[in-house]
Structure formats: structure tokens, C-alpha cells
Protein backbone atom coordinates (compact mmCIF):
# COMPACT_ATOMS: atom_id res chain seq x y z
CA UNK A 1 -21.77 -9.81 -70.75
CA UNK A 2 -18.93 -11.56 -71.92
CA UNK A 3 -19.42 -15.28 -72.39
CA UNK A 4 -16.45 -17.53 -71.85
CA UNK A 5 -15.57 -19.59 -74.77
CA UNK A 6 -16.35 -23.15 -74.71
CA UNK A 7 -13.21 -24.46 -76.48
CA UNK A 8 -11.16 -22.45 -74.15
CA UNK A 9 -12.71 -24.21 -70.80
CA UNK A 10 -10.64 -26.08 -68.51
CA UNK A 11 -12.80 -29.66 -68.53
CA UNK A 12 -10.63 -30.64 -64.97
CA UNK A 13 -10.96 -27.63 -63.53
CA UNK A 14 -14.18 -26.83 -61.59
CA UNK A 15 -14.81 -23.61 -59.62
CA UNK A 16 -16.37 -23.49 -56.47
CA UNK A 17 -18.47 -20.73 -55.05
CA UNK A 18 -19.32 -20.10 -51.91
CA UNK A 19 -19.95 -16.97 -49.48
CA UNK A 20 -17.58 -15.09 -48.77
CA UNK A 21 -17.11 -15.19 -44.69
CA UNK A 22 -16.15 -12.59 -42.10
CA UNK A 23 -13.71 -13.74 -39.34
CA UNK A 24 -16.72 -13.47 -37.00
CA UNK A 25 -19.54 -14.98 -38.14
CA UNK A 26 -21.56 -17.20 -36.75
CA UNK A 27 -21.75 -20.87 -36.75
CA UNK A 28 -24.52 -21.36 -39.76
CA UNK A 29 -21.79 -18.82 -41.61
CA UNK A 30 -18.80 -20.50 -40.45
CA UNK A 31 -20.32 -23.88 -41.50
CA UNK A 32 -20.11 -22.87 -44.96
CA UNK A 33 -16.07 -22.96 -45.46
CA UNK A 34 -16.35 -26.64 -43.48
CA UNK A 35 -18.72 -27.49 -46.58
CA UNK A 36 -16.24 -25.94 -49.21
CA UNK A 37 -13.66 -27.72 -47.78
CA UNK A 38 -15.80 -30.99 -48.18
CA UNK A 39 -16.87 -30.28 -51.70
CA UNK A 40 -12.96 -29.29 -52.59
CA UNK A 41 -11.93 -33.20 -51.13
CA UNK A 42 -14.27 -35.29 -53.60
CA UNK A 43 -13.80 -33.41 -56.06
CA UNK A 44 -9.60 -33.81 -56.04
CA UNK A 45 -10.82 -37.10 -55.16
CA UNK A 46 -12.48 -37.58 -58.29
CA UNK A 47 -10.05 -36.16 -60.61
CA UNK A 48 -10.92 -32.44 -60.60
CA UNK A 49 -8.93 -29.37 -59.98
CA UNK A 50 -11.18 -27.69 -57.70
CA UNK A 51 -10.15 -23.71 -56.92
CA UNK A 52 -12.59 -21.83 -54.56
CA UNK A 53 -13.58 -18.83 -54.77
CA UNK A 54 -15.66 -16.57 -52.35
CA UNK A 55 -18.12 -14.53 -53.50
CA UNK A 56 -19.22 -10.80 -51.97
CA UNK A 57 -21.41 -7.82 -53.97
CA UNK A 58 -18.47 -7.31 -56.32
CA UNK A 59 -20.23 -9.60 -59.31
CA UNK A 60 -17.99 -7.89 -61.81
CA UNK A 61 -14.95 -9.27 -60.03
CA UNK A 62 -16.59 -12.72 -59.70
CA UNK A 63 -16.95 -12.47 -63.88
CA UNK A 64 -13.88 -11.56 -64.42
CA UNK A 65 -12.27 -13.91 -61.96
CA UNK A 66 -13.83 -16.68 -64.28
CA UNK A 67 -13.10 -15.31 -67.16
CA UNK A 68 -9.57 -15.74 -66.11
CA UNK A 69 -10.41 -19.56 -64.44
CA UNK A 70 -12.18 -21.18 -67.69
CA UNK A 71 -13.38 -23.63 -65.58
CA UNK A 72 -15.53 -26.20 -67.08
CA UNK A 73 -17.73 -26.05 -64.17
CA UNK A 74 -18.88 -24.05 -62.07
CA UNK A 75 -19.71 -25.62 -57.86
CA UNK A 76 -22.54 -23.42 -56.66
CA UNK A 77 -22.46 -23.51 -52.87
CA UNK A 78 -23.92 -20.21 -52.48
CA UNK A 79 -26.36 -19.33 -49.91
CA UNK A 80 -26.38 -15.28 -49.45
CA UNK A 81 -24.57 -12.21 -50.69
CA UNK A 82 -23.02 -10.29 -47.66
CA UNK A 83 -25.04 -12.11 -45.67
CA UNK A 84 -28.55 -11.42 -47.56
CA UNK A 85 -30.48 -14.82 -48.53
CA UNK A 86 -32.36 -12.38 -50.73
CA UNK A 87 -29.71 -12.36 -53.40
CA UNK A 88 -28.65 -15.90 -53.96
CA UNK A 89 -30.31 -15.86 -57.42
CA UNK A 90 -27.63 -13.48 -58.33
CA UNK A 91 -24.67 -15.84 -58.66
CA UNK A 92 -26.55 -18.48 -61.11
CA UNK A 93 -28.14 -15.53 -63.02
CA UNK A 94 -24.41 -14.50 -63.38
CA UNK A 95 -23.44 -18.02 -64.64
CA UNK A 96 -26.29 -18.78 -67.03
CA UNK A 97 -25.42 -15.35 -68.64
CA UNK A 98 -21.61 -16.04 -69.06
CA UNK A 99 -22.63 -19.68 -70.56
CA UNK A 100 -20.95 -21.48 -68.04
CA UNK A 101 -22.86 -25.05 -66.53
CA UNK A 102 -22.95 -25.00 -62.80
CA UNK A 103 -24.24 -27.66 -60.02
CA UNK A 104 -27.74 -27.39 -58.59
CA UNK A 105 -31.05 -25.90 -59.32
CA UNK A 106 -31.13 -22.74 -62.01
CA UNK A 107 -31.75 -19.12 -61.05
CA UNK A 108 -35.53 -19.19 -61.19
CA UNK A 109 -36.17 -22.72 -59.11
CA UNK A 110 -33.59 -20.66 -56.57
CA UNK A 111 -35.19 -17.27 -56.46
CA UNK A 112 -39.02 -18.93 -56.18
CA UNK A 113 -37.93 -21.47 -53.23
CA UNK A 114 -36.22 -19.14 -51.64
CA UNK A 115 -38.86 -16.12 -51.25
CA UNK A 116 -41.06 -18.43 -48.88
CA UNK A 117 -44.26 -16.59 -48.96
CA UNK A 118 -43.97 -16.91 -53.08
CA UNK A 119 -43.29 -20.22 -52.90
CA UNK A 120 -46.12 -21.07 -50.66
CA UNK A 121 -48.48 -19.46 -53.53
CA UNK A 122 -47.02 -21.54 -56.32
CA UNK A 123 -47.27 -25.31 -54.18
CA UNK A 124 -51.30 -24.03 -53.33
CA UNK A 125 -51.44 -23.12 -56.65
CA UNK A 126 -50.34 -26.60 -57.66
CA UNK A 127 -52.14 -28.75 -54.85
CA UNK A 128 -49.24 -29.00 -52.58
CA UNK A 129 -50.72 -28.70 -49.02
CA UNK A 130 -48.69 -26.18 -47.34
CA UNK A 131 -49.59 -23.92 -43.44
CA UNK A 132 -51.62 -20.86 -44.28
CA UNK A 133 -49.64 -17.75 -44.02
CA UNK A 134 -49.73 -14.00 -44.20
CA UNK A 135 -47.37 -11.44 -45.31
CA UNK A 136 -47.25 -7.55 -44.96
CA UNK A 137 -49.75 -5.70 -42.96
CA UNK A 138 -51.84 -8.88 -43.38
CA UNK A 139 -49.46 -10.75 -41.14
CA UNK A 140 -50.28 -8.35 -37.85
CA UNK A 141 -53.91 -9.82 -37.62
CA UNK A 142 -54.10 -12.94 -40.25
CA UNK A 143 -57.03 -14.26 -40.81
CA UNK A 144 -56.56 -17.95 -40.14
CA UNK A 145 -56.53 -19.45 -36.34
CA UNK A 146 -53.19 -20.36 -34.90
CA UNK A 147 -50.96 -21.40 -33.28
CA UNK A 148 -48.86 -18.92 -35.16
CA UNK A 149 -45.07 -18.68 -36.40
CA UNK A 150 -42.94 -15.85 -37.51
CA UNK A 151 -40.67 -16.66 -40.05
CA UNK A 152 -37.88 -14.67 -41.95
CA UNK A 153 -39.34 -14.27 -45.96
CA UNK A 154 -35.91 -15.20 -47.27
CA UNK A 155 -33.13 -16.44 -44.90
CA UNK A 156 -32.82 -20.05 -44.00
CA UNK A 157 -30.79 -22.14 -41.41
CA UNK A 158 -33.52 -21.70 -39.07
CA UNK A 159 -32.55 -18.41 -38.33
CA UNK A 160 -34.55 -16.08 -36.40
CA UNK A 161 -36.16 -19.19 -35.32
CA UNK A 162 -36.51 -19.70 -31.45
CA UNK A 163 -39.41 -20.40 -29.37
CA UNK A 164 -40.34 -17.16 -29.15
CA UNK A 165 -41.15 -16.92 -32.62
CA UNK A 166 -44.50 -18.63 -31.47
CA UNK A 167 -47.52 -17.49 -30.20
CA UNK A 168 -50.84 -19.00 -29.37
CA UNK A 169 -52.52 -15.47 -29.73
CA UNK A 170 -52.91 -13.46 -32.94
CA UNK A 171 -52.78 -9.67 -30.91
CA UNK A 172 -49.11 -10.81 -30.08
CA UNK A 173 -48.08 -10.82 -33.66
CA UNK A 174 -48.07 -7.25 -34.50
CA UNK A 175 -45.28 -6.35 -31.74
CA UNK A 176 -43.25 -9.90 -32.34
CA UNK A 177 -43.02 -8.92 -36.39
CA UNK A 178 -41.67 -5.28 -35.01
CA UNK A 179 -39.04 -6.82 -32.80
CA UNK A 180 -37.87 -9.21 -35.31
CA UNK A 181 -37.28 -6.63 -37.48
CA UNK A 182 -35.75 -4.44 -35.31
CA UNK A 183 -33.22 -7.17 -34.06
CA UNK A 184 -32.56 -8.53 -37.52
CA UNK A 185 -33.14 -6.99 -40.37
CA UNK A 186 -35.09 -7.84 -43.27
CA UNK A 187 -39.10 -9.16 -44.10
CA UNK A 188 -40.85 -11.43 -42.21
CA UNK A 189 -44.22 -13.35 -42.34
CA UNK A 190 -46.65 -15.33 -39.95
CA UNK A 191 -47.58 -18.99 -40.66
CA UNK A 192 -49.68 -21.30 -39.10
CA UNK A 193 -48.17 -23.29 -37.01
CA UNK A 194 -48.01 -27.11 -37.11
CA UNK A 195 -47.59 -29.00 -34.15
CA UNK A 196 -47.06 -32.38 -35.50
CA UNK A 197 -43.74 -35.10 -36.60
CA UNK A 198 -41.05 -33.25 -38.71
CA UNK A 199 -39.99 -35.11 -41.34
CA UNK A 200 -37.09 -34.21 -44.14
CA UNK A 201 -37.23 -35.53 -47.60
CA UNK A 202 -33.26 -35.13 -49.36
CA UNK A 203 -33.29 -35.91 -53.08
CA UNK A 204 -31.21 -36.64 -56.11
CA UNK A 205 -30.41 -36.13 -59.68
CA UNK A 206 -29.66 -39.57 -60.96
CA UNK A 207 -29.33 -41.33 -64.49
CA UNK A 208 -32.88 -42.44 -64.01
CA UNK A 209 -33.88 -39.28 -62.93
CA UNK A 210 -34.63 -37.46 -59.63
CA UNK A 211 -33.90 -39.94 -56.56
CA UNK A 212 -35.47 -40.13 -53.44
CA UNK A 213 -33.09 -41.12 -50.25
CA UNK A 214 -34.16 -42.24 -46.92
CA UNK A 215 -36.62 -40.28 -45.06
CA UNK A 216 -35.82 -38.70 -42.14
CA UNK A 217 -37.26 -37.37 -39.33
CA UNK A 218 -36.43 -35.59 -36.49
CA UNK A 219 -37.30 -36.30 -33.03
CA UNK A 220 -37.73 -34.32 -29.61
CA UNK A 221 -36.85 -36.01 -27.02
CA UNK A 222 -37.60 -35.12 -23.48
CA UNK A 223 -38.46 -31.67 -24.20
CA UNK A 224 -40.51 -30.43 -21.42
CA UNK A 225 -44.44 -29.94 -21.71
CA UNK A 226 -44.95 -26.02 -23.31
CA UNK A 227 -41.12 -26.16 -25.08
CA UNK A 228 -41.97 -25.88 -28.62
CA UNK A 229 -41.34 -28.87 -30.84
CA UNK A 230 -39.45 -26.99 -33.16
CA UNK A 231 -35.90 -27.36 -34.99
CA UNK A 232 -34.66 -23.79 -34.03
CA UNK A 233 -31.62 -22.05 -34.96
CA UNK A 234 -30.21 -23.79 -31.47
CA UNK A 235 -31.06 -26.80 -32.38
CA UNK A 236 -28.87 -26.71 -35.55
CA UNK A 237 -26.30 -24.74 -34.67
CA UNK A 238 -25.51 -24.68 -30.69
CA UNK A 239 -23.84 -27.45 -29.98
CA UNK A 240 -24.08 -28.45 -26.33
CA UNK A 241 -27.32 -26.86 -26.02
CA UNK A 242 -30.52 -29.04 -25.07
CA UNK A 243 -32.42 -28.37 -28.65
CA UNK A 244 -29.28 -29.73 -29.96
CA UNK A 245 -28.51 -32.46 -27.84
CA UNK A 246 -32.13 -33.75 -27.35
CA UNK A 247 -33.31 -33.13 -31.24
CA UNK A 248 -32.25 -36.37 -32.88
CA UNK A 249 -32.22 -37.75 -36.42
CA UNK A 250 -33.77 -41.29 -37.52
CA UNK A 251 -34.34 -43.36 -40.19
CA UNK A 252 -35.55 -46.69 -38.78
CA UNK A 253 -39.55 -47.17 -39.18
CA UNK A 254 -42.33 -48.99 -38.60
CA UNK A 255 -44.85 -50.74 -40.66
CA UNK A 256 -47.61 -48.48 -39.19
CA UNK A 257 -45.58 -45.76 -40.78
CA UNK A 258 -45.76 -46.65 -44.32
CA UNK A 259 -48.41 -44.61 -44.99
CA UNK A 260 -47.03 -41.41 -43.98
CA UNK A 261 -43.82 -42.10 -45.59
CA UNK A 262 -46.03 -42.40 -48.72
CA UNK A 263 -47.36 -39.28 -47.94
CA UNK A 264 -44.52 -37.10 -47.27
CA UNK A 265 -42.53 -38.77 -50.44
CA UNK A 266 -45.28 -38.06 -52.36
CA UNK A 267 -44.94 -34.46 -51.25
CA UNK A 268 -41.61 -33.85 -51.77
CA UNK A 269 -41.15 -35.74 -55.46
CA UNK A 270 -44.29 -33.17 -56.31
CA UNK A 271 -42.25 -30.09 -55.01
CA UNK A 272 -39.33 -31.53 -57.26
CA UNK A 273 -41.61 -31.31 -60.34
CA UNK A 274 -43.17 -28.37 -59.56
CA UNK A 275 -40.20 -26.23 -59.16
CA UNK A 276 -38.25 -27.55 -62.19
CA UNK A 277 -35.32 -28.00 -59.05
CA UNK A 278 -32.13 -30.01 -60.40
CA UNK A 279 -28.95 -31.37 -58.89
CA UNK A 280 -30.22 -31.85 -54.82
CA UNK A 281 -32.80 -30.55 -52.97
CA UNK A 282 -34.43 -31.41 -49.40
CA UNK A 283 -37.77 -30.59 -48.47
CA UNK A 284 -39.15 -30.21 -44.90
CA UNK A 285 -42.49 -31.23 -43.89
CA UNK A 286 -44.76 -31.45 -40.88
CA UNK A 287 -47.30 -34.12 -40.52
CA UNK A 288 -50.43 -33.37 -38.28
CA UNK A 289 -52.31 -35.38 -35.84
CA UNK A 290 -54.61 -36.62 -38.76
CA UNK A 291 -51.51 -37.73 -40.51
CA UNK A 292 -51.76 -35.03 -43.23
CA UNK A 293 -48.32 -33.73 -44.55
CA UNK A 294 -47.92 -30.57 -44.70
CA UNK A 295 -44.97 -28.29 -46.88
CA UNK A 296 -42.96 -25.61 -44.62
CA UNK A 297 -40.42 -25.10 -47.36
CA UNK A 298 -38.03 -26.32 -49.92
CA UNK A 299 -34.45 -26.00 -49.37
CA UNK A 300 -32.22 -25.78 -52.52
CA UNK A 301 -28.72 -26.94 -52.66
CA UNK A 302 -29.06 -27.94 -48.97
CA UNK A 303 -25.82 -28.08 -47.00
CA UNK A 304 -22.88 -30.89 -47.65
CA UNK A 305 -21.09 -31.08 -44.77
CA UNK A 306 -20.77 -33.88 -43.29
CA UNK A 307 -23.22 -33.85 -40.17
CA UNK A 308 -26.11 -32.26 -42.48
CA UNK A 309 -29.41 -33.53 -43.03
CA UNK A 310 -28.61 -34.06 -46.64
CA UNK A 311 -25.73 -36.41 -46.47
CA UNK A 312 -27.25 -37.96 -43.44
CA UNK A 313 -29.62 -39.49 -45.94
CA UNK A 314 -27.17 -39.90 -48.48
CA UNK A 315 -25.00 -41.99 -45.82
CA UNK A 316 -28.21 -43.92 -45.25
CA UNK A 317 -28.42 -45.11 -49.18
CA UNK A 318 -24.87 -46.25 -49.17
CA UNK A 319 -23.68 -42.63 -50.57
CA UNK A 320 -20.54 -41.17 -49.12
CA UNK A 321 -19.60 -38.06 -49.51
CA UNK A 322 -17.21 -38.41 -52.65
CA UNK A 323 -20.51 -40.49 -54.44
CA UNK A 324 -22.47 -37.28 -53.70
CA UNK A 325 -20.27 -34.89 -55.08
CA UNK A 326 -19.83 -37.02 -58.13
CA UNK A 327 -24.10 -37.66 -58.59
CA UNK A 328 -24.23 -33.68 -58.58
CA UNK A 329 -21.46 -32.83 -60.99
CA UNK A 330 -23.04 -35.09 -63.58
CA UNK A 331 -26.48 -33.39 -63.64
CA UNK A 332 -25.35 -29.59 -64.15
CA UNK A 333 -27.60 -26.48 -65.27
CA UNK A 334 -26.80 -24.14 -68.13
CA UNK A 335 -25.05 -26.67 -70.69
CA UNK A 336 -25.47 -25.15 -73.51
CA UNK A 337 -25.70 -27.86 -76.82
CA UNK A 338 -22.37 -28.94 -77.78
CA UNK A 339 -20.82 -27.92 -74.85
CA UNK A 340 -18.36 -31.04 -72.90
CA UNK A 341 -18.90 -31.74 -69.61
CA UNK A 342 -15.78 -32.32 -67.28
CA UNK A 343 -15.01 -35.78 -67.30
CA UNK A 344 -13.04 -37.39 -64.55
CA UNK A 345 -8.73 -38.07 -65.04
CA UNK A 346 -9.24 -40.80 -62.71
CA UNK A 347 -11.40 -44.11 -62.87
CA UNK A 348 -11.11 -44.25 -58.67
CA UNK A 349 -14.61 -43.92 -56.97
CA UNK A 350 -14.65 -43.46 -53.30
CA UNK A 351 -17.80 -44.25 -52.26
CA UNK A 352 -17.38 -44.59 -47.97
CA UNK A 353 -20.68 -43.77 -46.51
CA UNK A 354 -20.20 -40.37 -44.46
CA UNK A 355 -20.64 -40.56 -40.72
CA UNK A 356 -24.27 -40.22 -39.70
CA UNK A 357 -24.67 -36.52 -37.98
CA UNK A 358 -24.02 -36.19 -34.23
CA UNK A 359 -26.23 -33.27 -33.57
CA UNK A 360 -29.04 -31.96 -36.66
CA UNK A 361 -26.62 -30.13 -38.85
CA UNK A 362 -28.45 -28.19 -41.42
């Protein structure tokens, strides 16, 4: 592996990666050049050159690409590999061997977040309440009671999530794992399901260390009796639909809330530590009726686009987007000792707080 010289790097110029999109993709796929785009803005904004670069199987191209680039950083926006959530490790195990510092958690806090049913293991492991679950043959006829939930094992954006990914009956589960995989690919696993408040905890690298911004949780409103309380791949991503129209964001709370705001912030700084994560992170939990938080997963490098969950918060603490951007370029990964981080050409600071999120975003 050929590393790329340190006195050679570019300190202005900073690569960003993202997935490489086909003309047709869907909206959670689309979504990703709209958060390029966003990333490329603060960082001109800031000083940088920013030069983006989309990344498919061809690795070797990628390395030689920046080879070529010398950037001295590298803006890791990416989610999958030709569309497989399965290989996102790839592009930071890629960096870290070329020596090259890059935004956002390393490759092992990505690979272990993102392979849910590992994850799970590691936050029971470390006291981290989290739903029961079952994988592989274990998942057709788990041994907990539900409700249940079939999840995918790797991809995120709520996809493959609907409300028919739930069922109240375990012999169900068997023929719903079979259909998901026949419709869409890939590994699946059945969770418990908790029927409770959804709540999303967004954090940030800081000088002080890891920052916690506004909690937020999401809301159903006027959903029907027996229409799951869920935020499905609709919900996120259909605009115009009722999920996404009637599944609301807020930050405004009570004082007979305190508690569980301790609770869930508790939960998510512990997931932080845990993990080793770096850079951003946002963490989605479910609170039961006996007010006990629960883990579903830990989403690393959540999106930055503007109507996400992430910056939603971010907006909330007085962040815009440029403010962001900036917070997560000082706290790279892979700097190796002596190495320069890229410094800003220009002392401005935009710091307008992004416009809070219309529909859920992701």
C-alpha cells in the first residue's frame, strides 16, 4: 500500500467521499449528493478546497485517485459500496492504510455499529440496555415474547422498514424473514419490539471533548389506533406521505421529562465511550412505558443535510451548518504524530443556524 507523503499533502485541500450514485436511485441514495453538496459549501466557506469524489468497488482507483489529490484530509461521507451497507468499513480501512486523517469514527467503531446484531452483543456486554434479538435460524422462532421486528443486519435509513416488518406473533416470522430476503437482498434479524417514545441523541467532538446537543424526539401524531408507531423508510423519505407528514420532530420539554432526558443522555454518552466513535454520531433510542431507555442502534457519521436529524439538533445549539462542518474537520482519525492538520486561509466563521427539518430527514 502506498502511503502518501505527508510533506507532499495539500493542507487546503480536503477530499470528500461519498457513494457513488446511479441516475435512478432512490431518495435515501439521492439524498446523499444533496449532503455532498452541503459538506462542499462550508467547507469553501471555511477556506478549503473541497474536490469530491465518488466512490464504487474500484478501491484501487479510489487510492490512486488520492495519491494524485494529496489532500490533507480526507471528508468521509460514505454510507455503502454499490449500494451494500456491509462494506462501509472499506473506505476508512483504505485511508488509515494510506496514512491519510479523515472525518468521523475509524474503521472498527464503523464496522461494529454498523453490523447491528454485533453491536447489540457489545452494548449487553457493556450494560447498555438494548431489545432482545435473534439472528440466523434463531430468528424464525426466538425465544423472547414480542411484539417482534425484522430488521436489515447492516443497511440503515430505515430501509426495509414498514409496518409490515411487525408482527405480534412469533409463527409469522419465519415466512416475513423469507420475503424480506427475497425482495431485498441481504441478512436480516428479529428484535423485540418497543412500543414506547423515540427519542434521538446527535453528538459532537468538541475541544472539551464529546458534546451532547439537544435531544430530540419524534412524535406520531394522529396515527390511527393499530398503525405502528414507527419511523419507517416512508416516514423519512416519502415526502407527502402521512408517516412523513404526521411524524414530527421536537425539542421543547417538560419538567416531568427531566428524568428521561437523563436517561436517554446517559445512554447515548455510554454508547460514545463504548464504541471509541469520534467526529459525530446519533444514537436512537426507545423509552418504554416504565420509562426505561432502551438502544435500537447507533448511527455513525449520520446524515448532514440540512433537514436531518443531526443538524436539526445542531440548529437547536446555535450550530449552523458551516459551524458543523468546521467542529468535525478539527477532530479527524488517522493523524499520524507529526502530521499538520489543514488549517483554515480564512478567519470568516459562518455560523447561521440551519433551518429546522420540515419532514424527519435521516
Amino acid at each position: 500500500m502506498t502511503l502518501v507523503p505527508i510533506r507532499r499533502r495539500r493542507a487546503d485541500r480536503v477530499a470528500v467521499l461519498h457513494d457513488a450514485v446511479a441516475g435512478q436511485g432512490g431518495p435515501d441514495e439521492q439524498d446523499v449528493l444533496v449532503q455532498a453538496a452541503a459538506v462542499q459549501q462550508a467547507l469553501a466557506a471555511l477556506g478549503y478546497t473541497p474536490v469530491l469524489l465518488p466512490v464504487t468497488l474500484d478501491l484501487a482507483r479510489l487510492r490512486q485517485e488520492l495519491t494524485g489529490l494529496n489532500p490533507g484530509l480526507v471528508f468521509n461521507l460514505v454510507e455503502s459500496i454499490a449500494g451494500q451497507g456491509r462494506l462501509i468499513h472499506l473506505v476508512p480501512s483504505l485511508l488509515e492504510a494510506m496514512g491519510l486523517p479523515y472525518t468521523g469514527a475509524g474503521a472498527g467503531p464503523i464496522w461494529l455499529t454498523s453490523q447491528k446484531p454485533m453491536s447489540k452483543r457489545l452494548m449487553a456486554a457493556g450494560d447498555i440496555s438494548t431489545p432482545a434479538w435473534a439472528e440466523g435460524e434463531q430468528a424464525k422462532n426466538p425465544d423472547f415474547a414480542g411484539p417482534y421486528i425484522v430488521k436489515s443486519v447492516w443497511e440503515h435509513a430505515s430501509i426495509g422498514i414498514d409496518a409490515e416488518a411487525i408482527a405480534d406473533d412469533r409463527h409469522r416470522l419465519a415466512a416475513m424473514l423469507r420475503r424480506r430476503q427475497r425482495e431485498r437482498g441481504g441478512e436480516w434479524f428479529v428484535e423485540r419490539f418497543i412500543d414506547g417514545r423515540e427519542f434521538n441523541l446527535s453528538l459532537l467532538s468538541g475541544k472539551g471533548g464529546v458534546e451532547l446537543l439537544p435531544p430530540a424526539e419524534m412524535c406520531f401524531i394522529d396515527y390511527p389506533v393499530g398503525k405502528p408507531r414507527i419511523v419507517d423508510y416512508a416516514a423519512k423519505w416519502h415526502e407527502g406521505s402521512f408517516e412523513y407528514t404526521h411524524t414530527v420532530r421536537r425539542f421543547d420539554f417538560g419538567a416531568d421529562d427531566r428524568a428521561i432526558l437523563a436517561a436517554v443522555s446517559r445512554a447515548a454518552l455510554a454508547c460514545w465511550r463504548l464504541f471509541e466513535l469520534g467526529g459525530y454520531a446519533r444514537v436512537d433510542i426507545r423509552v418504554d412505558a416504565d420509562g426505561r431507555p432502551w438502544v435500537l442502534e447507533i448511527n455513525i457519521n449520520p446524515c448532514l443535510s440540512a433537514d436531518a436529524g443531526f443538524m436539526a439538533a445542531a440548529a437547536r445549539a446555535g450550530l449552523g451548518a458551516t459551524a458543523v462542518v468546521e467542529r468535525i474537520v478539527g477532530h479527524p482519525n488517522g493523524v499520524a504524530a507529526g502530521a499538520r492538520r489543514p488549517a483554515r486561509r480564512s478567519g470568516r466563521e459562518l455560523n447561521r443556524p440551519a433551518a429546522e427539518a420540515v419532514g424527519v430527514g435521516s
